[in-house]
C-alpha atoms as a PDB file:
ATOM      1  CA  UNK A   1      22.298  17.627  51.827  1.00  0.00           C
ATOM      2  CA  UNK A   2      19.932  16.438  49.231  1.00  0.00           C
ATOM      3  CA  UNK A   3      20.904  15.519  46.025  1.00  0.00           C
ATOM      4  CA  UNK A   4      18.681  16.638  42.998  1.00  0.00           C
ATOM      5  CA  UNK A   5      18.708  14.286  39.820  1.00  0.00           C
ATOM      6  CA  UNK A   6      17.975  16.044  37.326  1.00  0.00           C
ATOM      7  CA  UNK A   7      18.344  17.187  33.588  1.00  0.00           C
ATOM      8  CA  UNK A   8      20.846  14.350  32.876  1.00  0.00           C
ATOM      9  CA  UNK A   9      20.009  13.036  29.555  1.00  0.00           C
ATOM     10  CA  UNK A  10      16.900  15.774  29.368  1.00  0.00           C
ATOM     11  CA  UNK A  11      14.771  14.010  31.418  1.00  0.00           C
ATOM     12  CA  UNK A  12      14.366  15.154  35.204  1.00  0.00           C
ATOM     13  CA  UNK A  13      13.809  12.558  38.179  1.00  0.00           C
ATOM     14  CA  UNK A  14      11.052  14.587  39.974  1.00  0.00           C
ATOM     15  CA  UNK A  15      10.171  13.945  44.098  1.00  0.00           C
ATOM     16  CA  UNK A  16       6.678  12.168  44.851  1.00  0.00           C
ATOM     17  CA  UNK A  17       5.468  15.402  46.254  1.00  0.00           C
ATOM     18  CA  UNK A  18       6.317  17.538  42.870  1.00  0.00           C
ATOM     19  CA  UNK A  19       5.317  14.645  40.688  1.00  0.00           C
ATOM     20  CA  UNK A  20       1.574  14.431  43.369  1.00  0.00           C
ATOM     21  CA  UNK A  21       1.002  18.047  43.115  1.00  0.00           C
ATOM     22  CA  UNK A  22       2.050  18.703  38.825  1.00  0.00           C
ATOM     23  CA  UNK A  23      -0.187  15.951  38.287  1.00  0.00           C
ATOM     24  CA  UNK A  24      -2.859  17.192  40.340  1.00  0.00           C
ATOM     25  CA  UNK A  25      -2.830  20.477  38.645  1.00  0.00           C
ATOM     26  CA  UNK A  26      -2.863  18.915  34.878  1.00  0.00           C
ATOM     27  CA  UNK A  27      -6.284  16.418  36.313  1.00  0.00           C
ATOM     28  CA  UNK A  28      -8.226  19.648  37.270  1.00  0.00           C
ATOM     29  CA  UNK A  29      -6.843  21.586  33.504  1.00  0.00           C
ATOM     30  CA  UNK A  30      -8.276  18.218  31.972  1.00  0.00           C
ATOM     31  CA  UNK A  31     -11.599  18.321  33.970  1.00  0.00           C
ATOM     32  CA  UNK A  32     -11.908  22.006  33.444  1.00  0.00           C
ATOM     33  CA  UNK A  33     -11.470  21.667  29.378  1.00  0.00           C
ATOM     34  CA  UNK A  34     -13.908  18.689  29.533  1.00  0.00           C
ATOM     35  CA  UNK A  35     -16.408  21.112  31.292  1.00  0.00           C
ATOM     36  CA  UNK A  36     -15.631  23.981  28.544  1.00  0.00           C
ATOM     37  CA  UNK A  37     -16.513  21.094  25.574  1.00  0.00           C
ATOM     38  CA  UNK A  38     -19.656  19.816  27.684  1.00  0.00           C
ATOM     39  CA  UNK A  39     -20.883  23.813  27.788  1.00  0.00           C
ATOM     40  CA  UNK A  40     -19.983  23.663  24.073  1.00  0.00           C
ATOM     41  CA  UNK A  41     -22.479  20.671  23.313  1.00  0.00           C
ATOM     42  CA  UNK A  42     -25.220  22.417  25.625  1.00  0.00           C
ATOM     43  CA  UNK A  43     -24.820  25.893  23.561  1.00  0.00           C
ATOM     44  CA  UNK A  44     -23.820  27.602  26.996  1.00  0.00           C
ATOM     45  CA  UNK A  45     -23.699  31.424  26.251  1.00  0.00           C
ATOM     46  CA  UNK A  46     -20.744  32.677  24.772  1.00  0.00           C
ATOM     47  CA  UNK A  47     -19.367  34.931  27.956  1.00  0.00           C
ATOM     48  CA  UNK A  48     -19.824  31.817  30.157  1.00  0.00           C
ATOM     49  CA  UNK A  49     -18.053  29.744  28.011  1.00  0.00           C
ATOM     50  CA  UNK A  50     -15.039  32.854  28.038  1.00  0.00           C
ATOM     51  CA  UNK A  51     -15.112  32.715  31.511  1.00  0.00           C
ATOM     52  CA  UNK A  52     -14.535  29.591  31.925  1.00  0.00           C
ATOM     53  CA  UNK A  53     -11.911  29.726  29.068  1.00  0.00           C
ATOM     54  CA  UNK A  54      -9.835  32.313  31.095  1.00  0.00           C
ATOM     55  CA  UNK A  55      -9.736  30.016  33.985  1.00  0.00           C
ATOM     56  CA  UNK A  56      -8.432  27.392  32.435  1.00  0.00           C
ATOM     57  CA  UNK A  57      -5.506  29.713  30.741  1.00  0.00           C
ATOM     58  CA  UNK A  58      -4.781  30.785  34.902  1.00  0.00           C
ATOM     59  CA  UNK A  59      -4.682  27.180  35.584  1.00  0.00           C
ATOM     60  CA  UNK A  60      -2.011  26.535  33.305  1.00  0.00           C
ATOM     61  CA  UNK A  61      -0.183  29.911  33.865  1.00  0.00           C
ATOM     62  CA  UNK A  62      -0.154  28.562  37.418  1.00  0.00           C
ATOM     63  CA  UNK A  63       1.516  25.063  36.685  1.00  0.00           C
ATOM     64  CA  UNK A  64       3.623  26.939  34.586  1.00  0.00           C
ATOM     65  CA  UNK A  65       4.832  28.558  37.608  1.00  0.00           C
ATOM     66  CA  UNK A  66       5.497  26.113  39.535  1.00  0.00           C
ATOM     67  CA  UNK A  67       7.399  24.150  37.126  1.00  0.00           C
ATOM     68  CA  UNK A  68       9.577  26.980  35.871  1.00  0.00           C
ATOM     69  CA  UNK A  69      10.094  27.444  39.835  1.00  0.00           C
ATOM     70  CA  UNK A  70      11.161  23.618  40.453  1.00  0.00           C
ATOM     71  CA  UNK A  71      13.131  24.027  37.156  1.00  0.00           C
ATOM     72  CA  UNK A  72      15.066  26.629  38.338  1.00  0.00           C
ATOM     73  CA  UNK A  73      15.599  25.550  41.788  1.00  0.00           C
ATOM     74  CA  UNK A  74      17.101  22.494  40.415  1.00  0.00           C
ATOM     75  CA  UNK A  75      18.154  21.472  37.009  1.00  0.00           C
ATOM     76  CA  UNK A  76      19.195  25.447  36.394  1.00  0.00           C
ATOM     77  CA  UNK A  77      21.314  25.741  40.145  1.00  0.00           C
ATOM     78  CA  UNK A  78      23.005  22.265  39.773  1.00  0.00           C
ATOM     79  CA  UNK A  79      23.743  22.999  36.135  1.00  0.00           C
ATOM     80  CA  UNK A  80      25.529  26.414  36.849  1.00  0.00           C
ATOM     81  CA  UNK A  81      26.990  24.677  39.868  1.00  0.00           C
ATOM     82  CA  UNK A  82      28.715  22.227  37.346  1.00  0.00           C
ATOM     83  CA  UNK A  83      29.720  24.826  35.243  1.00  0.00           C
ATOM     84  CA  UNK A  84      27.240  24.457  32.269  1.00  0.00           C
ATOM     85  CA  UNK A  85      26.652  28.200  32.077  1.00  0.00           C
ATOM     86  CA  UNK A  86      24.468  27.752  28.890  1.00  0.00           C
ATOM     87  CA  UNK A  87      21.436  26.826  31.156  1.00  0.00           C
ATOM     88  CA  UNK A  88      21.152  30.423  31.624  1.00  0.00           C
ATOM     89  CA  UNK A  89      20.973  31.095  27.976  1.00  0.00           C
ATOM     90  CA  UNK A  90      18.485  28.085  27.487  1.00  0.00           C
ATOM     91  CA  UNK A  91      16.234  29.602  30.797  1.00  0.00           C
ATOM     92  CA  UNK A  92      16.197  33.254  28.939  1.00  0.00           C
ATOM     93  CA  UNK A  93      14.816  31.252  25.407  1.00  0.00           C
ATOM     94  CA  UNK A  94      12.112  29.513  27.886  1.00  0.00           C
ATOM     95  CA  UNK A  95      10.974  32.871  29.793  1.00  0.00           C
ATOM     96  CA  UNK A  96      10.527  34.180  26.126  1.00  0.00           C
ATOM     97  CA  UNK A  97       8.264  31.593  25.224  1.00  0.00           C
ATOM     98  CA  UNK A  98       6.170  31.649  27.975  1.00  0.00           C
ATOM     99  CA  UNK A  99       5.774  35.368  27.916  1.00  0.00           C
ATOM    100  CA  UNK A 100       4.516  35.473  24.203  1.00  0.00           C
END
């Protein structure tokens, strides 16, 4: 069985392949934003800019997901395994803030 370290302290031990692909995701944000400032300095047209705006906000919904999905695979089971019920509480106060 594999054992998760995570959460203890409030930091999280994540594997190669989650660290690999989160960091991935946050390169290609970066290079997209850098892309939306170098339309910016060549007075790209407004809707282009948007559009390119939008996909950036999808990009990040997207590592969102993925995180909040690793989160709750992990830190959130092995907490409730070890009895620290309050996770839950702490994971409804999260979902709230990334809905807004």
């Amino acid at each position: 069985m594999e054992q998760w370290n995570c959460c203890s302290g409030r930091t999280k031990l994540r594997t190669e392949d989650e660290l690999r692909s989160l960091l991935h995701r946050l390169n290609r944000i970066e290079g997209q934003v850098r892309g939306i400032k170098g339309m910016l300095e060549r007075d790209a047209y407004c809707t282009d800019v948007l559009v390119q705006s939008a996909a950036v906000s999808a990009a990040i919904n997207a590592f969102n997901r993925e995180l909040l999905a690793s989160h709750i695979r992990t830190c959130v089971v092995q907490d409730i395994r070890d009895g620290r019920d309050e996770v839950v509480d702490e994971l409804v106060m999260t979902l709230q803030k990334l809905m807004k």
